[in-house]
Protein backbone atom coordinates (compact mmCIF):
# COMPACT_ATOMS: atom_id res chain seq x y z
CA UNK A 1 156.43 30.19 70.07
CA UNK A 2 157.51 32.58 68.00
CA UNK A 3 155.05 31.69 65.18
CA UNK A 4 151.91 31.41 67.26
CA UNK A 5 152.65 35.33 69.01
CA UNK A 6 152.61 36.24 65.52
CA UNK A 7 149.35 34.55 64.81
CA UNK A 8 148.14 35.56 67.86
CA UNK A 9 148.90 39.29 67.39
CA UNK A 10 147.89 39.19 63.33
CA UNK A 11 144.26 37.88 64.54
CA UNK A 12 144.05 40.81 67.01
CA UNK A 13 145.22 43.33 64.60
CA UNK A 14 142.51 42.02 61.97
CA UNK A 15 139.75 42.10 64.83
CA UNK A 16 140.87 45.76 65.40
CA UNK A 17 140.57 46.44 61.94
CA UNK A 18 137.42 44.52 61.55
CA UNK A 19 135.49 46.19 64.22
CA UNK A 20 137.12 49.56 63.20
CA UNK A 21 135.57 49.19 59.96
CA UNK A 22 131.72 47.56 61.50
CA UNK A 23 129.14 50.21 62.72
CA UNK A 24 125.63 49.59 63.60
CA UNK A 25 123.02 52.38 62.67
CA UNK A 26 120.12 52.16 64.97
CA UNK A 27 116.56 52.36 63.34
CA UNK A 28 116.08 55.66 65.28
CA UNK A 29 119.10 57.10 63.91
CA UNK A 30 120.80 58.09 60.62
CA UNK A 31 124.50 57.04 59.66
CA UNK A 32 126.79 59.54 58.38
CA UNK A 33 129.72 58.34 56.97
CA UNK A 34 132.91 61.03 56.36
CA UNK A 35 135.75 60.32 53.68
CA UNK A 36 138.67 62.49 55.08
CA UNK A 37 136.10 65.35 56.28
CA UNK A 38 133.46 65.15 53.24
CA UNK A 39 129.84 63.43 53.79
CA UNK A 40 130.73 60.18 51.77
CA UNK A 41 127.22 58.20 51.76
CA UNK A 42 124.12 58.40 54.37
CA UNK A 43 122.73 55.55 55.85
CA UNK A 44 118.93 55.47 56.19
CA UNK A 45 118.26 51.76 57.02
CA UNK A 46 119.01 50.14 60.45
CA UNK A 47 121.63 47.35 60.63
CA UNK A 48 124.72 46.36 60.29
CA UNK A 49 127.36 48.30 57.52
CA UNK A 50 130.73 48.34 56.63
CA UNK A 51 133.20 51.45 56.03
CA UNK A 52 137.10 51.88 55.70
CA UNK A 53 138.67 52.19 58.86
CA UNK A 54 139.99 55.93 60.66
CA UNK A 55 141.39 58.01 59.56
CA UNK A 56 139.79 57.04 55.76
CA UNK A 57 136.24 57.38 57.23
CA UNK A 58 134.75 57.92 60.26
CA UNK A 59 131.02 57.78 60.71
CA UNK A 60 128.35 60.08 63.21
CA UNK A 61 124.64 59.99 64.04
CA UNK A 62 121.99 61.98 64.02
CA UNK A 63 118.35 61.64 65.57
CA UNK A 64 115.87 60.63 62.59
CA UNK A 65 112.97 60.95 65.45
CA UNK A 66 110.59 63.68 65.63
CA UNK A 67 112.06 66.12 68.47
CA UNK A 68 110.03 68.87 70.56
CA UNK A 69 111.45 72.52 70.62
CA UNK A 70 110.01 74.05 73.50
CA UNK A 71 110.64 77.96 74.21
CA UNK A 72 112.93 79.06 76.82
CA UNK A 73 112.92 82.96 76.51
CA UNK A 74 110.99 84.66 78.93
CA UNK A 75 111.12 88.14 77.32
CA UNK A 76 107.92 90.32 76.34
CA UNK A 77 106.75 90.63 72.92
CA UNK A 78 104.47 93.99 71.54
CA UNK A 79 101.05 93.32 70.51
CA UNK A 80 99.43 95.96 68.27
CA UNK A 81 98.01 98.10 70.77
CA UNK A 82 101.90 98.22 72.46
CA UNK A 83 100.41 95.43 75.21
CA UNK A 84 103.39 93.59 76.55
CA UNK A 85 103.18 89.66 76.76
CA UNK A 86 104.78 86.72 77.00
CA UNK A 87 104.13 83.52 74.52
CA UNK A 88 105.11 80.26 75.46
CA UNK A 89 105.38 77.56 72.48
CA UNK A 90 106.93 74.85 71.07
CA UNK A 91 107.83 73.20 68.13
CA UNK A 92 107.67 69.98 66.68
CA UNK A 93 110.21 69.02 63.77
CA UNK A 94 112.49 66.43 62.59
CA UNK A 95 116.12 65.90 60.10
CA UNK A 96 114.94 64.90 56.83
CA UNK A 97 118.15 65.17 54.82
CA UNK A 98 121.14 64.88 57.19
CA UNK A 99 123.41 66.04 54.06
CA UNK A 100 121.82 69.78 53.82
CA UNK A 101 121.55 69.54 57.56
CA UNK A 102 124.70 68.86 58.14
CA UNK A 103 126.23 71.54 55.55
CA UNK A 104 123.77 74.44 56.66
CA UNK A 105 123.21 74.18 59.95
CA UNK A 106 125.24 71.79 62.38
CA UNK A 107 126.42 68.15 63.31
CA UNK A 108 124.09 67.51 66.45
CA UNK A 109 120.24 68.22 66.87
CA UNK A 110 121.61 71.07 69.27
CA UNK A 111 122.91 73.04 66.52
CA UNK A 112 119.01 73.13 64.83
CA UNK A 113 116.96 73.83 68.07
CA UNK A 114 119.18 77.02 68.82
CA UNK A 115 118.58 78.30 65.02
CA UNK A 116 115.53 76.87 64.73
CA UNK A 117 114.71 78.62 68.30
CA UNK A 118 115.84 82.38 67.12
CA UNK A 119 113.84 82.03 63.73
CA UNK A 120 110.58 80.74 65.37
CA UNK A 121 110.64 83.74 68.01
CA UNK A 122 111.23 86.12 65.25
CA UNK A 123 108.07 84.55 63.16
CA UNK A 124 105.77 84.85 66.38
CA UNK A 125 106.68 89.06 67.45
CA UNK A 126 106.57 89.65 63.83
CA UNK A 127 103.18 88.57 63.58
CA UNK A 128 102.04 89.47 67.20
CA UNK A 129 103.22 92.60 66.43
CA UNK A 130 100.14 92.79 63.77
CA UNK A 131 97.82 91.85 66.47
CA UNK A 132 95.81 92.81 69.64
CA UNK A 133 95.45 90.76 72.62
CA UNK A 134 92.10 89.87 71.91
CA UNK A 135 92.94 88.27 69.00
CA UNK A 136 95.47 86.59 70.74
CA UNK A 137 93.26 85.14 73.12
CA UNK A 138 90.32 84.31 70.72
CA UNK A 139 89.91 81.88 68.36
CA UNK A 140 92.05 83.45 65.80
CA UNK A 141 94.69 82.12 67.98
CA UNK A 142 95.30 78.85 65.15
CA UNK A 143 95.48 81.11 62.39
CA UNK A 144 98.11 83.16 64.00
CA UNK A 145 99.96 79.39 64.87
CA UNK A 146 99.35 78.73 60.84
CA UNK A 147 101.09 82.04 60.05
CA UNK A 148 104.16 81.73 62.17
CA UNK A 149 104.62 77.86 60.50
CA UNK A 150 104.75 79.66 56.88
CA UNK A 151 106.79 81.60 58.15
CA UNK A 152 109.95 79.00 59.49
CA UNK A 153 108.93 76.34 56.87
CA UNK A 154 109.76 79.45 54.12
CA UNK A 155 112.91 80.01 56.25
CA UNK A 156 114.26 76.52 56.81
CA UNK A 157 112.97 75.74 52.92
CA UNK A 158 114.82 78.86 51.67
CA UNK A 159 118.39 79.33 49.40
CA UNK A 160 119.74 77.14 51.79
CA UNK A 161 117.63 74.29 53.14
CA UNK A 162 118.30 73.13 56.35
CA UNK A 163 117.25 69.69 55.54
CA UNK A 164 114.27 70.04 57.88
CA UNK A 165 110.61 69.49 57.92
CA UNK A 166 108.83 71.18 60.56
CA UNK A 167 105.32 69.34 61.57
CA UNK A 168 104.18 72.25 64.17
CA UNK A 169 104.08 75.06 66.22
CA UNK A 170 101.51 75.82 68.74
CA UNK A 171 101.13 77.95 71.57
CA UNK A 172 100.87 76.63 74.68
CA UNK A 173 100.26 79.87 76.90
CA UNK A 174 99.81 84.01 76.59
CA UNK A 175 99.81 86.31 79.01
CA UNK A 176 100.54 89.65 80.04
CA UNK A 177 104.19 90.62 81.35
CA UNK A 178 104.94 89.99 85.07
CA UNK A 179 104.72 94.07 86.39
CA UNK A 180 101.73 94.22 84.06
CA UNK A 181 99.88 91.00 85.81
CA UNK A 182 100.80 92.81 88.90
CA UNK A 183 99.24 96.07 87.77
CA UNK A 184 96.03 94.16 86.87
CA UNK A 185 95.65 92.20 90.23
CA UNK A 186 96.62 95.44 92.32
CA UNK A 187 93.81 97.79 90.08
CA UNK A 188 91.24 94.25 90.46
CA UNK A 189 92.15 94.28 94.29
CA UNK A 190 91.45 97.81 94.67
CA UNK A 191 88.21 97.87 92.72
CA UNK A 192 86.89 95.04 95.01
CA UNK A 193 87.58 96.87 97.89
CA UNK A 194 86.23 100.00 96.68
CA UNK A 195 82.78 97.71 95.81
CA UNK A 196 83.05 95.98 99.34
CA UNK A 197 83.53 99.44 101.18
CA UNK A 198 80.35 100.85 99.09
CA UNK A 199 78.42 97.37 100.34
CA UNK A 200 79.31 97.61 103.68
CA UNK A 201 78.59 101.84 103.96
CA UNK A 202 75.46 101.32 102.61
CA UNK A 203 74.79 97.75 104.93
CA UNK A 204 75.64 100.20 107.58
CA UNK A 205 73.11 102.73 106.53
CA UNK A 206 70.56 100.36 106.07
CA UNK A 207 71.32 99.36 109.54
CA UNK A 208 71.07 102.76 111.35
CA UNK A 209 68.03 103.05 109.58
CA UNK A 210 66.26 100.10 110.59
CA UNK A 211 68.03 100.52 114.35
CA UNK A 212 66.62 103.84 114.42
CA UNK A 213 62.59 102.46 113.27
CA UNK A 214 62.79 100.11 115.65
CA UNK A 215 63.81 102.11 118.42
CA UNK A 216 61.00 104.71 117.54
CA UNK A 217 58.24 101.50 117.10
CA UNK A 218 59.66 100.18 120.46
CA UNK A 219 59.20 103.62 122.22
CA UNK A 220 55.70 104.44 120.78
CA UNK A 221 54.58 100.77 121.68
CA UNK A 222 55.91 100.97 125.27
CA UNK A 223 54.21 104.62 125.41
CA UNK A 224 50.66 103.35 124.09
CA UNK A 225 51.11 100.36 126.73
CA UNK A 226 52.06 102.91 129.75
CA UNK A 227 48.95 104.61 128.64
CA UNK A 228 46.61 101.94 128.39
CA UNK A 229 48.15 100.33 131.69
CA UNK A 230 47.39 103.27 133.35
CA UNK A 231 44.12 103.72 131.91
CA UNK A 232 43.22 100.52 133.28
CA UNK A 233 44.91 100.68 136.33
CA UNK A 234 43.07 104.32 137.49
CA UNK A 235 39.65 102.68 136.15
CA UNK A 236 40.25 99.44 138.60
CA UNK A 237 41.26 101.92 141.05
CA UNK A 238 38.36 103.40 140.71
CA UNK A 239 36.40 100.59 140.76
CA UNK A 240 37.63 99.51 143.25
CA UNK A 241 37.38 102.83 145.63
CA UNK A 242 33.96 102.31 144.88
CA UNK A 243 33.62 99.01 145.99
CA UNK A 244 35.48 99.90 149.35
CA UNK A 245 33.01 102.53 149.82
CA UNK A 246 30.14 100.76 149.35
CA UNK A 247 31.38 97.82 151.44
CA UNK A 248 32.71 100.59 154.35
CA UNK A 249 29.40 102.36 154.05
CA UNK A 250 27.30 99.15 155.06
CA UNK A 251 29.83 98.70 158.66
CA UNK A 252 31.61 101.89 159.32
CA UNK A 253 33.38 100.30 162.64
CA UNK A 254 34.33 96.94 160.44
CA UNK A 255 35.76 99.70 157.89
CA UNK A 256 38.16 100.95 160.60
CA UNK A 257 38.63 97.78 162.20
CA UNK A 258 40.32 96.46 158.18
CA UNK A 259 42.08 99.67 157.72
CA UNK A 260 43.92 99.16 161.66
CA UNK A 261 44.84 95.52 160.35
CA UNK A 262 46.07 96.44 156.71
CA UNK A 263 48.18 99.38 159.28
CA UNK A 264 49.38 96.81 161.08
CA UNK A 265 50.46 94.38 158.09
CA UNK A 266 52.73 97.44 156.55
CA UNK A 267 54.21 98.39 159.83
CA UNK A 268 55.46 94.63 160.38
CA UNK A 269 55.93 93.39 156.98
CA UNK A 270 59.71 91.75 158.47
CA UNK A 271 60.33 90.03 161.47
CA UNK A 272 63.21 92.50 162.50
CA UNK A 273 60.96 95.65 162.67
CA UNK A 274 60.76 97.22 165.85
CA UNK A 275 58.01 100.05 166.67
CA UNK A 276 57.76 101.78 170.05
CA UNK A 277 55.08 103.22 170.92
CA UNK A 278 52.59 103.42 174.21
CA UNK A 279 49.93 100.46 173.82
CA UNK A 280 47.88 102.13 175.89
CA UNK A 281 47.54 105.51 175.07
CA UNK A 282 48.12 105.34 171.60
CA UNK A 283 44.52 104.96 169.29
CA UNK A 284 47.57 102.68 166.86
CA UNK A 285 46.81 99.58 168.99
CA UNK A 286 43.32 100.27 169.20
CA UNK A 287 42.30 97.45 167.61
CA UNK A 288 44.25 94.96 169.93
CA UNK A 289 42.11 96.41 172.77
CA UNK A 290 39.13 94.22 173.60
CA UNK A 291 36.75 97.27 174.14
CA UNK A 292 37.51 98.10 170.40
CA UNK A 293 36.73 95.45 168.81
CA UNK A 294 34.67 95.39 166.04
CA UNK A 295 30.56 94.54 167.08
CA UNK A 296 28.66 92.95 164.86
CA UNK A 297 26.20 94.77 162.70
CA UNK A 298 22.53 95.13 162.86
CA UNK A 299 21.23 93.47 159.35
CA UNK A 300 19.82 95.57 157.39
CA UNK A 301 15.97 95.99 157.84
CA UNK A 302 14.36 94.99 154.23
């Protein structure tokens, strides 16, 4: 029993010892192996490799993929003409020698964005600095994306590479600072009021004016109408005074006898008029006695 716990535990031991000394580098990563501290040998191809076992070596990773740096300060930069704005970019790079990267600038991908992040932002206000707005808007926009890339590739490529290549940097928005935005839309907001104020005064305007024609149109048309109603109303009236007395000429007593009956037709134009008077004294009824009523007339010798 004895013997086979010994076995036992000497093939666990040597499984230990075997897997302590196995790694597997994945084909998106590199292997760095460490001999007490010191980069001993970097591992490029995927698979399957074989080291001494802790404490002798250990071994890390680190991303061989190409990463994205993407901007995460929000402060103002100065353009030329002391405009405040903000640039947001980002930056696409990758390890390509773990052993300089590793000596000069960290042991993770973390280490490289943060540097990599302060010596890109100092590239773009260094050359925004030399430029206006307009520029940075226009189509000069690339070249200014060109410049800042000399600009970290002779950084990163200097007395000390970082063991970096850096594929490219490009701006993905500028604008002006957040007070300054506010500024603009305030002084826009005002001057489109001021417009729509001057529209709507001189609408207004317009509008009294036209109001005030057509008032004066209407009352000169309703004036020539008055006039020319009247003018035909006093020439049918006197047409037709003529015709009455021409008619009331040819029968004097049929005259009277119309004019009593017209009398009568205005005095009882309702049902609930009441008139008192004395039938038979009064020359009113006249007309309802039979002794008054109207004789025919002679016809008119030829």
């Amino acid at each position: 029993m004895n013997r086979i716990g010994f076995i036992v535990s000497s093939l666990l031991v040597a499984l230990a010892l075997l897997s302590s000394m196995l790694f597997v580098v994945d084909q998106r990563q590199f292997g760095v192996v460490y001999a007490l501290g010191q980069i001993k040998e970097v591992i490029t191809e995927p698979g399957l490799h074989l080291k001494l076992p802790p404490p002798f070596q250990t071994v890390s990773y680190i991303d061989k993929r190409l990463l994205t740096l993407d901007s995460v300060d929000t402060e103002s930069m100065l353009t030329a003409e002391k405009q405040r704005v903000v640039v947001d970019w980002y930056v696409r790079w990758r390890i390509a020698d773990p052993s300089q990267y590793i000596r000069n600038v960290g042991l993770d991908e973390a280490a490289g964005a943060n540097q990599l992040n302060r010596v890109v932002r100092n590239a773009f206000q260094e050359e925004i600095n030399r430029r206006t707005v307009r520029e940075l808007l226009s189509a000069r926009r690339e070249q200014l994306m060109s410049d800042v890339k000399r600009e970290v590739i002779e950084v990163v490529k200097g007395a000390k590479p970082w063991g970096i290549d850096v594929i490219d940097v490009r701006i993905t928005r500028a604008d002006y600072q957040d007070t300054i935005t506010e500024s603009v839309y305030r002084r826009m907001e005002a001057e489109r009021k001021r417009v729509a104020n001057e529209l709507r005064s001189t609408g207004a305007a317009e509008g009294e004016k036209i109001r005030a024609d057509a008032d004066r149109q209407r009352e000169i048309t309703i004036a020539n109408a008055y006039r020319d109603a009247q003018k035909i109303k006093g020439e049918g009236d006197a047409q037709a005074a003529a015709l009455y007395g021409e008619a009331f000429g040819r029968d004097p007593q049929f005259a009277q006898f119309y004019r009593s009956l017209e009398a009568y037709r205005a005095s009882f134009s309702k049902k609930s008029d009441v008139l008192v008077v004395d039938p038979s004294g009064s020359e009113f009824f006249k007309a309802f006695r039979g002794s008054a009523s109207p004789q025919p007339s002679a016809p008119a010798k030829k």
